[in-house]
N, C-alpha and C. Protein backbone atom coordinates (compact mmCIF):
# COMPACT_ATOMS: atom_id res chain seq x y z
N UNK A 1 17.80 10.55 18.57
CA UNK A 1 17.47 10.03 17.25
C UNK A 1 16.00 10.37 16.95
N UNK A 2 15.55 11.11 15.90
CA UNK A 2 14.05 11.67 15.21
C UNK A 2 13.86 9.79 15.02
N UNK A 3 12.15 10.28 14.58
CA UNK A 3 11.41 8.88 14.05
C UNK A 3 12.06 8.48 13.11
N UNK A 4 12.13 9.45 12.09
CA UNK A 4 12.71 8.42 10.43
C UNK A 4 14.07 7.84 10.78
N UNK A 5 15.13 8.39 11.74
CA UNK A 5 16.34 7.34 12.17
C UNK A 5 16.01 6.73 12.58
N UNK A 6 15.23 5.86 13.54
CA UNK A 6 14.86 5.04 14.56
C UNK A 6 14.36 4.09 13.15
N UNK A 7 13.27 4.69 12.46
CA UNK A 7 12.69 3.10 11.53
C UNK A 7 13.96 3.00 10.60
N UNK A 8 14.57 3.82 10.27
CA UNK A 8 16.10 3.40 8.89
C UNK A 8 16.97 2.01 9.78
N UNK A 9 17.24 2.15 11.24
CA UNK A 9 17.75 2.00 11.94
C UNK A 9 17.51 0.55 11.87
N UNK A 10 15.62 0.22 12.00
CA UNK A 10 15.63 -1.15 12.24
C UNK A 10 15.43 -1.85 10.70
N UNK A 11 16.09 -1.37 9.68
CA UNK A 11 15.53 -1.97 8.68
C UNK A 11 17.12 -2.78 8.33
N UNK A 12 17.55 -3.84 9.27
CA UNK A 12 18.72 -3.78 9.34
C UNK A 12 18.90 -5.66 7.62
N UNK A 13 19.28 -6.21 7.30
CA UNK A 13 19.65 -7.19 6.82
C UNK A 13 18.45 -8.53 6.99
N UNK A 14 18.10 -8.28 8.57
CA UNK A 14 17.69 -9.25 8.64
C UNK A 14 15.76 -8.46 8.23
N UNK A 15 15.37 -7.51 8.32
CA UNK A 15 14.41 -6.91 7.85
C UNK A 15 14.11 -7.31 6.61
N UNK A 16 15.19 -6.66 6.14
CA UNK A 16 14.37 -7.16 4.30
C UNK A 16 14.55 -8.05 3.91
N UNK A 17 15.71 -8.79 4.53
CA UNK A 17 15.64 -10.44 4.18
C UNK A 17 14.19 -11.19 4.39
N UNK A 18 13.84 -11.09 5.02
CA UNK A 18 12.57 -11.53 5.97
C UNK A 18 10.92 -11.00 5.07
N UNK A 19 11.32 -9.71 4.05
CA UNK A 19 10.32 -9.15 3.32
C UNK A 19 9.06 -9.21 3.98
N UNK A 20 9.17 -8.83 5.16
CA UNK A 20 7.67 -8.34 5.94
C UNK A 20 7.34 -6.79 5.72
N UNK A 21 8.11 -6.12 4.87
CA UNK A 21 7.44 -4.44 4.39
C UNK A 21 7.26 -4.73 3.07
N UNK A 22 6.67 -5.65 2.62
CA UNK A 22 6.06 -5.94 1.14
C UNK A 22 5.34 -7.00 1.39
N UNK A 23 3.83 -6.71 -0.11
CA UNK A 23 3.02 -7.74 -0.37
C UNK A 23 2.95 -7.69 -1.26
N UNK A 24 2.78 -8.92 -1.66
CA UNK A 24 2.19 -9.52 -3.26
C UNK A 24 0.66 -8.47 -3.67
N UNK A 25 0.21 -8.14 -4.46
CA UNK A 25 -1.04 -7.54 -4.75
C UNK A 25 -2.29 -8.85 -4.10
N UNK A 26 -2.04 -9.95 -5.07
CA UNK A 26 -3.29 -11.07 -4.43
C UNK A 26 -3.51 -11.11 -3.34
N UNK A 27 -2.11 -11.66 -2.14
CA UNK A 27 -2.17 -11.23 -1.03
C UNK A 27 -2.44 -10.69 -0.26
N UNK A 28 -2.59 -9.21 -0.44
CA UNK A 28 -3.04 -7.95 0.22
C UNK A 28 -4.64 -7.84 0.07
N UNK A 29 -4.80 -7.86 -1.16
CA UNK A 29 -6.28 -8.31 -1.78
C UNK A 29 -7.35 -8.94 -0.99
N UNK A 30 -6.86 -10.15 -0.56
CA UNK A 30 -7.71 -11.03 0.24
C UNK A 30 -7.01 -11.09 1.54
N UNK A 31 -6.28 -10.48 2.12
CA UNK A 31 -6.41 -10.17 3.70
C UNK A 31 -7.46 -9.51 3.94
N UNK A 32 -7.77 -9.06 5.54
CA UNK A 32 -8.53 -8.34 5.52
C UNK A 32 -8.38 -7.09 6.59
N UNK A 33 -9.08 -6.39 6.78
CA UNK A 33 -8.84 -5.10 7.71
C UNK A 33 -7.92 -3.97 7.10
N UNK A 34 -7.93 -3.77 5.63
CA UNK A 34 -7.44 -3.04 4.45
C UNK A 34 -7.29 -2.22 4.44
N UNK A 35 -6.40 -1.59 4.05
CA UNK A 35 -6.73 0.23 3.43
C UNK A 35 -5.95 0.06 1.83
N UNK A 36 -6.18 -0.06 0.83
CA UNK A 36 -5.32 0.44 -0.40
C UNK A 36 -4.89 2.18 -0.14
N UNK A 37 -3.92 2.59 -0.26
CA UNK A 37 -3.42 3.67 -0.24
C UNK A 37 -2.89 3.63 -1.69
N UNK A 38 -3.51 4.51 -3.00
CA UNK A 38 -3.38 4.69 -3.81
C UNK A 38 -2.20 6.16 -3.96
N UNK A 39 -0.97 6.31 -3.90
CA UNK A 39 -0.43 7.40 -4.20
C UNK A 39 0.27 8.00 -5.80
N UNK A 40 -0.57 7.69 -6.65
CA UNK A 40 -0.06 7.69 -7.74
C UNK A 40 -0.71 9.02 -8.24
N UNK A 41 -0.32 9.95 -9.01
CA UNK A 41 -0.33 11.35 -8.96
C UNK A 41 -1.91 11.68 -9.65
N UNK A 42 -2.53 12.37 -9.54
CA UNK A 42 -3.70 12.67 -9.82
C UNK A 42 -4.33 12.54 -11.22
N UNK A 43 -3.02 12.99 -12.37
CA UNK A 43 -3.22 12.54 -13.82
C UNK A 43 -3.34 11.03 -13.83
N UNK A 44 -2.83 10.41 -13.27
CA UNK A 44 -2.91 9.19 -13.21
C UNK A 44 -4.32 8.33 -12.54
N UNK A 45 -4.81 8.96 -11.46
CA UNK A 45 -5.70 8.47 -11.16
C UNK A 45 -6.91 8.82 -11.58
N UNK A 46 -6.74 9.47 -12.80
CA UNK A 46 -7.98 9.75 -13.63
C UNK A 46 -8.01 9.30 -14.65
N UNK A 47 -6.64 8.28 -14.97
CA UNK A 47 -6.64 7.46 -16.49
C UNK A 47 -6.86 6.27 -15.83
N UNK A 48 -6.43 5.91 -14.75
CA UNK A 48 -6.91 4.38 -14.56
C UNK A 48 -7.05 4.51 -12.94
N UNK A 49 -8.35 4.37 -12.74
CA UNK A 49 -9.57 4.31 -11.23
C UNK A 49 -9.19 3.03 -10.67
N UNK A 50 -9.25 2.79 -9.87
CA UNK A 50 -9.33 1.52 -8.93
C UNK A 50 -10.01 1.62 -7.81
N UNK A 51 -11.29 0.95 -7.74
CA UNK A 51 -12.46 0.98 -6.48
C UNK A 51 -12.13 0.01 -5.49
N UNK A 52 -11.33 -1.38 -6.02
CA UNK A 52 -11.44 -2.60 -5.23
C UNK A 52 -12.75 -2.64 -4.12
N UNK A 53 -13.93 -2.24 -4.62
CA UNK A 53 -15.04 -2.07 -3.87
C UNK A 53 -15.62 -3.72 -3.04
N UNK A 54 -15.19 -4.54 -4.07
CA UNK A 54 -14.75 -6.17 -3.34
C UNK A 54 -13.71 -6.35 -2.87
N UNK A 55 -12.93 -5.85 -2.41
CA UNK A 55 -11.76 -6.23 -1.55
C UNK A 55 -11.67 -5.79 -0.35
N UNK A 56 -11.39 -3.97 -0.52
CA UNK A 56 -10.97 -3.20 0.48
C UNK A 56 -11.28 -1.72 0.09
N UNK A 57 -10.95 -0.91 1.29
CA UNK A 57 -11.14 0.54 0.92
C UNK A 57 -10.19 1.00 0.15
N UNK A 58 -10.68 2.15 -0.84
CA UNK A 58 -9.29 2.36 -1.00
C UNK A 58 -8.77 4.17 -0.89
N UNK A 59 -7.55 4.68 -0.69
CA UNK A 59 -7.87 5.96 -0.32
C UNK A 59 -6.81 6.72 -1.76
N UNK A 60 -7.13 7.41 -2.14
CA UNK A 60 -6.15 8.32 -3.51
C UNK A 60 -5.88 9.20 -2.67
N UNK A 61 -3.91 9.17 -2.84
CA UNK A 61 -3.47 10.55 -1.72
C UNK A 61 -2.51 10.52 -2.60
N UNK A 62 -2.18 11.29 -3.71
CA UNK A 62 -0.66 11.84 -4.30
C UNK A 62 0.24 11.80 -3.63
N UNK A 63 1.57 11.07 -3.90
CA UNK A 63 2.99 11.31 -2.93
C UNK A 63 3.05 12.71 -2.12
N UNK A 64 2.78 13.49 -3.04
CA UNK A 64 3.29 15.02 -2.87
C UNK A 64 1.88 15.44 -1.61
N UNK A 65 0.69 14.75 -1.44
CA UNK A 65 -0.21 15.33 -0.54
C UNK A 65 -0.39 14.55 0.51
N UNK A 66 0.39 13.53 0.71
CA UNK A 66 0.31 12.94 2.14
C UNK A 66 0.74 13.40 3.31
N UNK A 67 1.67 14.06 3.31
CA UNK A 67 2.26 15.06 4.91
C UNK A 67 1.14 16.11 5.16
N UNK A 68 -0.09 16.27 4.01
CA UNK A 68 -0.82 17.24 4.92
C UNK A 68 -2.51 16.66 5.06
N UNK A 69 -2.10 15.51 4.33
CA UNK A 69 -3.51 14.59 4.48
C UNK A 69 -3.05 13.47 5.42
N UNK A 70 -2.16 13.39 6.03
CA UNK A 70 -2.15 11.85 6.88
C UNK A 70 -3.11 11.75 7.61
N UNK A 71 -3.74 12.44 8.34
CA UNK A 71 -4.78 12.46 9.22
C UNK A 71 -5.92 11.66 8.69
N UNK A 72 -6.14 11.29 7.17
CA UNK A 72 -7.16 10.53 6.48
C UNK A 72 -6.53 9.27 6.09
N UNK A 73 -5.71 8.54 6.59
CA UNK A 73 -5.19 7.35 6.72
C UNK A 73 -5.09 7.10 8.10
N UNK A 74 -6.07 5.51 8.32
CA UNK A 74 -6.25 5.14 9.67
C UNK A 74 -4.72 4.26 10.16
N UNK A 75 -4.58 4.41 11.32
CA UNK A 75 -3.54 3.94 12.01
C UNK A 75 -3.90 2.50 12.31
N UNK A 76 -4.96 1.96 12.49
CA UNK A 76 -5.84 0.74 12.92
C UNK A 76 -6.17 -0.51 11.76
N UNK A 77 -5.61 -0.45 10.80
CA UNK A 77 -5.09 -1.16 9.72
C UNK A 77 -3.80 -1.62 8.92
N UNK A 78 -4.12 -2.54 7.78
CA UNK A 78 -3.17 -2.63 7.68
C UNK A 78 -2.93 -1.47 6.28
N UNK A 79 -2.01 -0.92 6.10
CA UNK A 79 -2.33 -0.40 4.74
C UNK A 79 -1.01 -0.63 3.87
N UNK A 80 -1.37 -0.86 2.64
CA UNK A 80 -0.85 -1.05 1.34
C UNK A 80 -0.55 0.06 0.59
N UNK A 81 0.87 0.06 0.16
CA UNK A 81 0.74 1.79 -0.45
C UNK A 81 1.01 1.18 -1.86
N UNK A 82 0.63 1.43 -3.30
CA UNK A 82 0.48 1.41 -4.33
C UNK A 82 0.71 2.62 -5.00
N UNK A 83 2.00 2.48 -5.69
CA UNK A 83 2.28 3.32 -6.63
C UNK A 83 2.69 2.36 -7.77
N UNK A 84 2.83 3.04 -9.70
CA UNK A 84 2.62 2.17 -10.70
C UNK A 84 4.56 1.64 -10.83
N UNK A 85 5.48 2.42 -10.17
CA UNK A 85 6.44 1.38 -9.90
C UNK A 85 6.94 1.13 -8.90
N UNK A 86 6.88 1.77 -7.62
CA UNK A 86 7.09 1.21 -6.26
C UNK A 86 7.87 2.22 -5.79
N UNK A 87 8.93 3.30 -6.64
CA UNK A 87 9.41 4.11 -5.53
C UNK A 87 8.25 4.86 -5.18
N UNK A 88 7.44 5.51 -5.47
CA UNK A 88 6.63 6.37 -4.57
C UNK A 88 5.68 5.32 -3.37
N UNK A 89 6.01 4.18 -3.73
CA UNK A 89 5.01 3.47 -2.26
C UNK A 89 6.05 3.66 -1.61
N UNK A 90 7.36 3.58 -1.60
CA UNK A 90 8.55 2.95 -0.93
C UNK A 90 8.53 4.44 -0.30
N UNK A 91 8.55 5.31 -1.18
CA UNK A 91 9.08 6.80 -0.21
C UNK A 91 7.73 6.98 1.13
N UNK A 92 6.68 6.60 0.56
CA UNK A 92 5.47 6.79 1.44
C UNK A 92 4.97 5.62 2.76
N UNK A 93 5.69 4.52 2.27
CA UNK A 93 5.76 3.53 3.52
C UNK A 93 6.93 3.87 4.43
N UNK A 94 8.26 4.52 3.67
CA UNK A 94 9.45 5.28 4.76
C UNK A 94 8.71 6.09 5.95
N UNK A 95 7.74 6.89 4.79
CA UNK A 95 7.62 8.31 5.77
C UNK A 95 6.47 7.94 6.66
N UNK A 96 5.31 6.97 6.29
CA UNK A 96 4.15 6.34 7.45
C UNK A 96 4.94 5.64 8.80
N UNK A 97 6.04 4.89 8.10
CA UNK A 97 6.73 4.36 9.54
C UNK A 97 7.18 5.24 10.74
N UNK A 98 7.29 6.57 10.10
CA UNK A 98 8.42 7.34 10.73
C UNK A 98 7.25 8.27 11.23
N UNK A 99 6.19 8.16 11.26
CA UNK A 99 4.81 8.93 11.98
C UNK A 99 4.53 7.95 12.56
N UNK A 100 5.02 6.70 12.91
CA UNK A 100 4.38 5.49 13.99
C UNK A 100 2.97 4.73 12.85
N UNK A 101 2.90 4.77 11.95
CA UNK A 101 2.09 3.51 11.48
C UNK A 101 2.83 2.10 11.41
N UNK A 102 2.59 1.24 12.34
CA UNK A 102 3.17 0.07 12.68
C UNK A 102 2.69 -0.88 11.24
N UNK A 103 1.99 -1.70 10.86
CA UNK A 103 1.54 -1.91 9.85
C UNK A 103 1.35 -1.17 8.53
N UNK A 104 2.44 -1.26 7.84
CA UNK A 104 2.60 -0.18 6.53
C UNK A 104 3.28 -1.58 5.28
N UNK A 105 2.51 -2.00 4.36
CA UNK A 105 2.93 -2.93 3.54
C UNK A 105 3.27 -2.38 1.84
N UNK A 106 4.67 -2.65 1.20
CA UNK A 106 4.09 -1.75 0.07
C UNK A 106 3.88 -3.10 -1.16
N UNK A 107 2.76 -2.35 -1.82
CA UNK A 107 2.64 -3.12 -2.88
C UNK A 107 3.29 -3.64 -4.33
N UNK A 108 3.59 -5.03 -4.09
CA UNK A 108 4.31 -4.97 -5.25
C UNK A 108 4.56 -4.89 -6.67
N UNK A 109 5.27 -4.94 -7.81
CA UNK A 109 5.17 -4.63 -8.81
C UNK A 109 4.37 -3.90 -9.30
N UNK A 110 3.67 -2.88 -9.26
CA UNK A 110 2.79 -1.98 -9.92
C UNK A 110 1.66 -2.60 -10.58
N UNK A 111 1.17 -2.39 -11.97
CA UNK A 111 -0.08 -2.66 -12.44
C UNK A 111 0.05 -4.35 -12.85
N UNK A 112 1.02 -4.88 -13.63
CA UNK A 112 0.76 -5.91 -13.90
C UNK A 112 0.25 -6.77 -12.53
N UNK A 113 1.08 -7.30 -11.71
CA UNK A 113 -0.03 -8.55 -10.38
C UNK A 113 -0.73 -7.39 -10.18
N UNK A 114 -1.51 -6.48 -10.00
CA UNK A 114 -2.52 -5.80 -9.58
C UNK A 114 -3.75 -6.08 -10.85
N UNK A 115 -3.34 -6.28 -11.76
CA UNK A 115 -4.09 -6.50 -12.84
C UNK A 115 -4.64 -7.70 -12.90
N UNK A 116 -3.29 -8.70 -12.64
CA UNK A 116 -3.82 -10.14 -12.56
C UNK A 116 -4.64 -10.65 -11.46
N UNK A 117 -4.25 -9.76 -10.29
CA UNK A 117 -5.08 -10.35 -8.68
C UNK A 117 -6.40 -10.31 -9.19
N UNK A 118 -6.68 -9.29 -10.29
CA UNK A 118 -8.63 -8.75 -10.15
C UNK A 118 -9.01 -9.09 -11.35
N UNK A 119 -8.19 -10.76 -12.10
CA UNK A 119 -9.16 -10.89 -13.31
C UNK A 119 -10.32 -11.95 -12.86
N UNK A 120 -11.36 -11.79 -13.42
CA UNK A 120 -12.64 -12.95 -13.36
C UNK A 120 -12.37 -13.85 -12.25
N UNK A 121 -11.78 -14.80 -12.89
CA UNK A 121 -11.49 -16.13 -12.33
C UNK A 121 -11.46 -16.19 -10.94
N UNK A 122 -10.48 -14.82 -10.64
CA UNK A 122 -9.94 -14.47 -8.65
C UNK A 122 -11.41 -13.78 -8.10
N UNK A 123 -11.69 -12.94 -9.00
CA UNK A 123 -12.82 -12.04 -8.27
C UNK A 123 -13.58 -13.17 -8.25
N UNK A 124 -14.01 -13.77 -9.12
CA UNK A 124 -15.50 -14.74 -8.79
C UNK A 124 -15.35 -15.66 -7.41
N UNK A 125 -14.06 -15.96 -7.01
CA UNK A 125 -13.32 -17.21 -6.24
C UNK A 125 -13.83 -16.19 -5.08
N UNK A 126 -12.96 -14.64 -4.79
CA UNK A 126 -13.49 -14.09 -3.10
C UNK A 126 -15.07 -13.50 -3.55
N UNK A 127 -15.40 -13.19 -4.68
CA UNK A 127 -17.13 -13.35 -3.89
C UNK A 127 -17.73 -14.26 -3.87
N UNK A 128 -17.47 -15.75 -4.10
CA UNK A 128 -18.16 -17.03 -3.83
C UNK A 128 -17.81 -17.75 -2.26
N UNK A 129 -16.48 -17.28 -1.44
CA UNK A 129 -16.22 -17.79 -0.26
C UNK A 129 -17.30 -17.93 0.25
């Protein structure tokens, strides 16, 4: 059995019941030891930027350029894949599992909770901790 059978394998009923390969945006936000993995296609990440420079790192890798950039996503975190509706996190958290990234979370709903995690009210709350 290759890697990508082995992780399809354990993603059995009780997996996604359990929703430990998804996070809420807030959630992810204020954990810590981060990576945002931004894979949303390049036109896109030039109409709307995201630094989360108060949160976490974040890395812009197009769906289509991650099999030859993985090497710039650390294994030693947790990382969040963010795309604006979730199949391209979903195809890119498949394929991180199946290279052995043990910690691979995808982010949920796209821009709206990503919008709401980072209005005023939240940002002022984690830089006042």
């Amino acid at each position: 059995m290759n890697e990508l059978e082995t992780v399809i394998s354990g993603m059995d009923f009780q997996y996604f019941g359990t929703g430990k390969h998804k996070m809420e945006a807030e959630e992810f936000l204020s954990a810590k030891n981060t990576v945002f993995l931004d894979v949303r296609a390049k036109e896109e990440l030039e109409t709307v930027k995201l630094s989360l420079s108060h949160h976490c790192k974040v890395i812009e890798i197009p769906t289509n350029d991650v099999p030859k950039r993985i090497n710039e996503i650390p294994k030693d975190k947790t990382i969040g894949v963010f795309c604006s509706a979730g199949v391209r996190a979903t195809i890119i958290f498949i394929y991180l599992r199946s290279k052995g990234y043990k910690d691979v979370k995808i982010i949920l709903g796209g821009y709206p909770p990503l919008m709401a995690a980072l209005m005023p009210g939240k940002l002022y709350k984690k830089l006042n901790k």
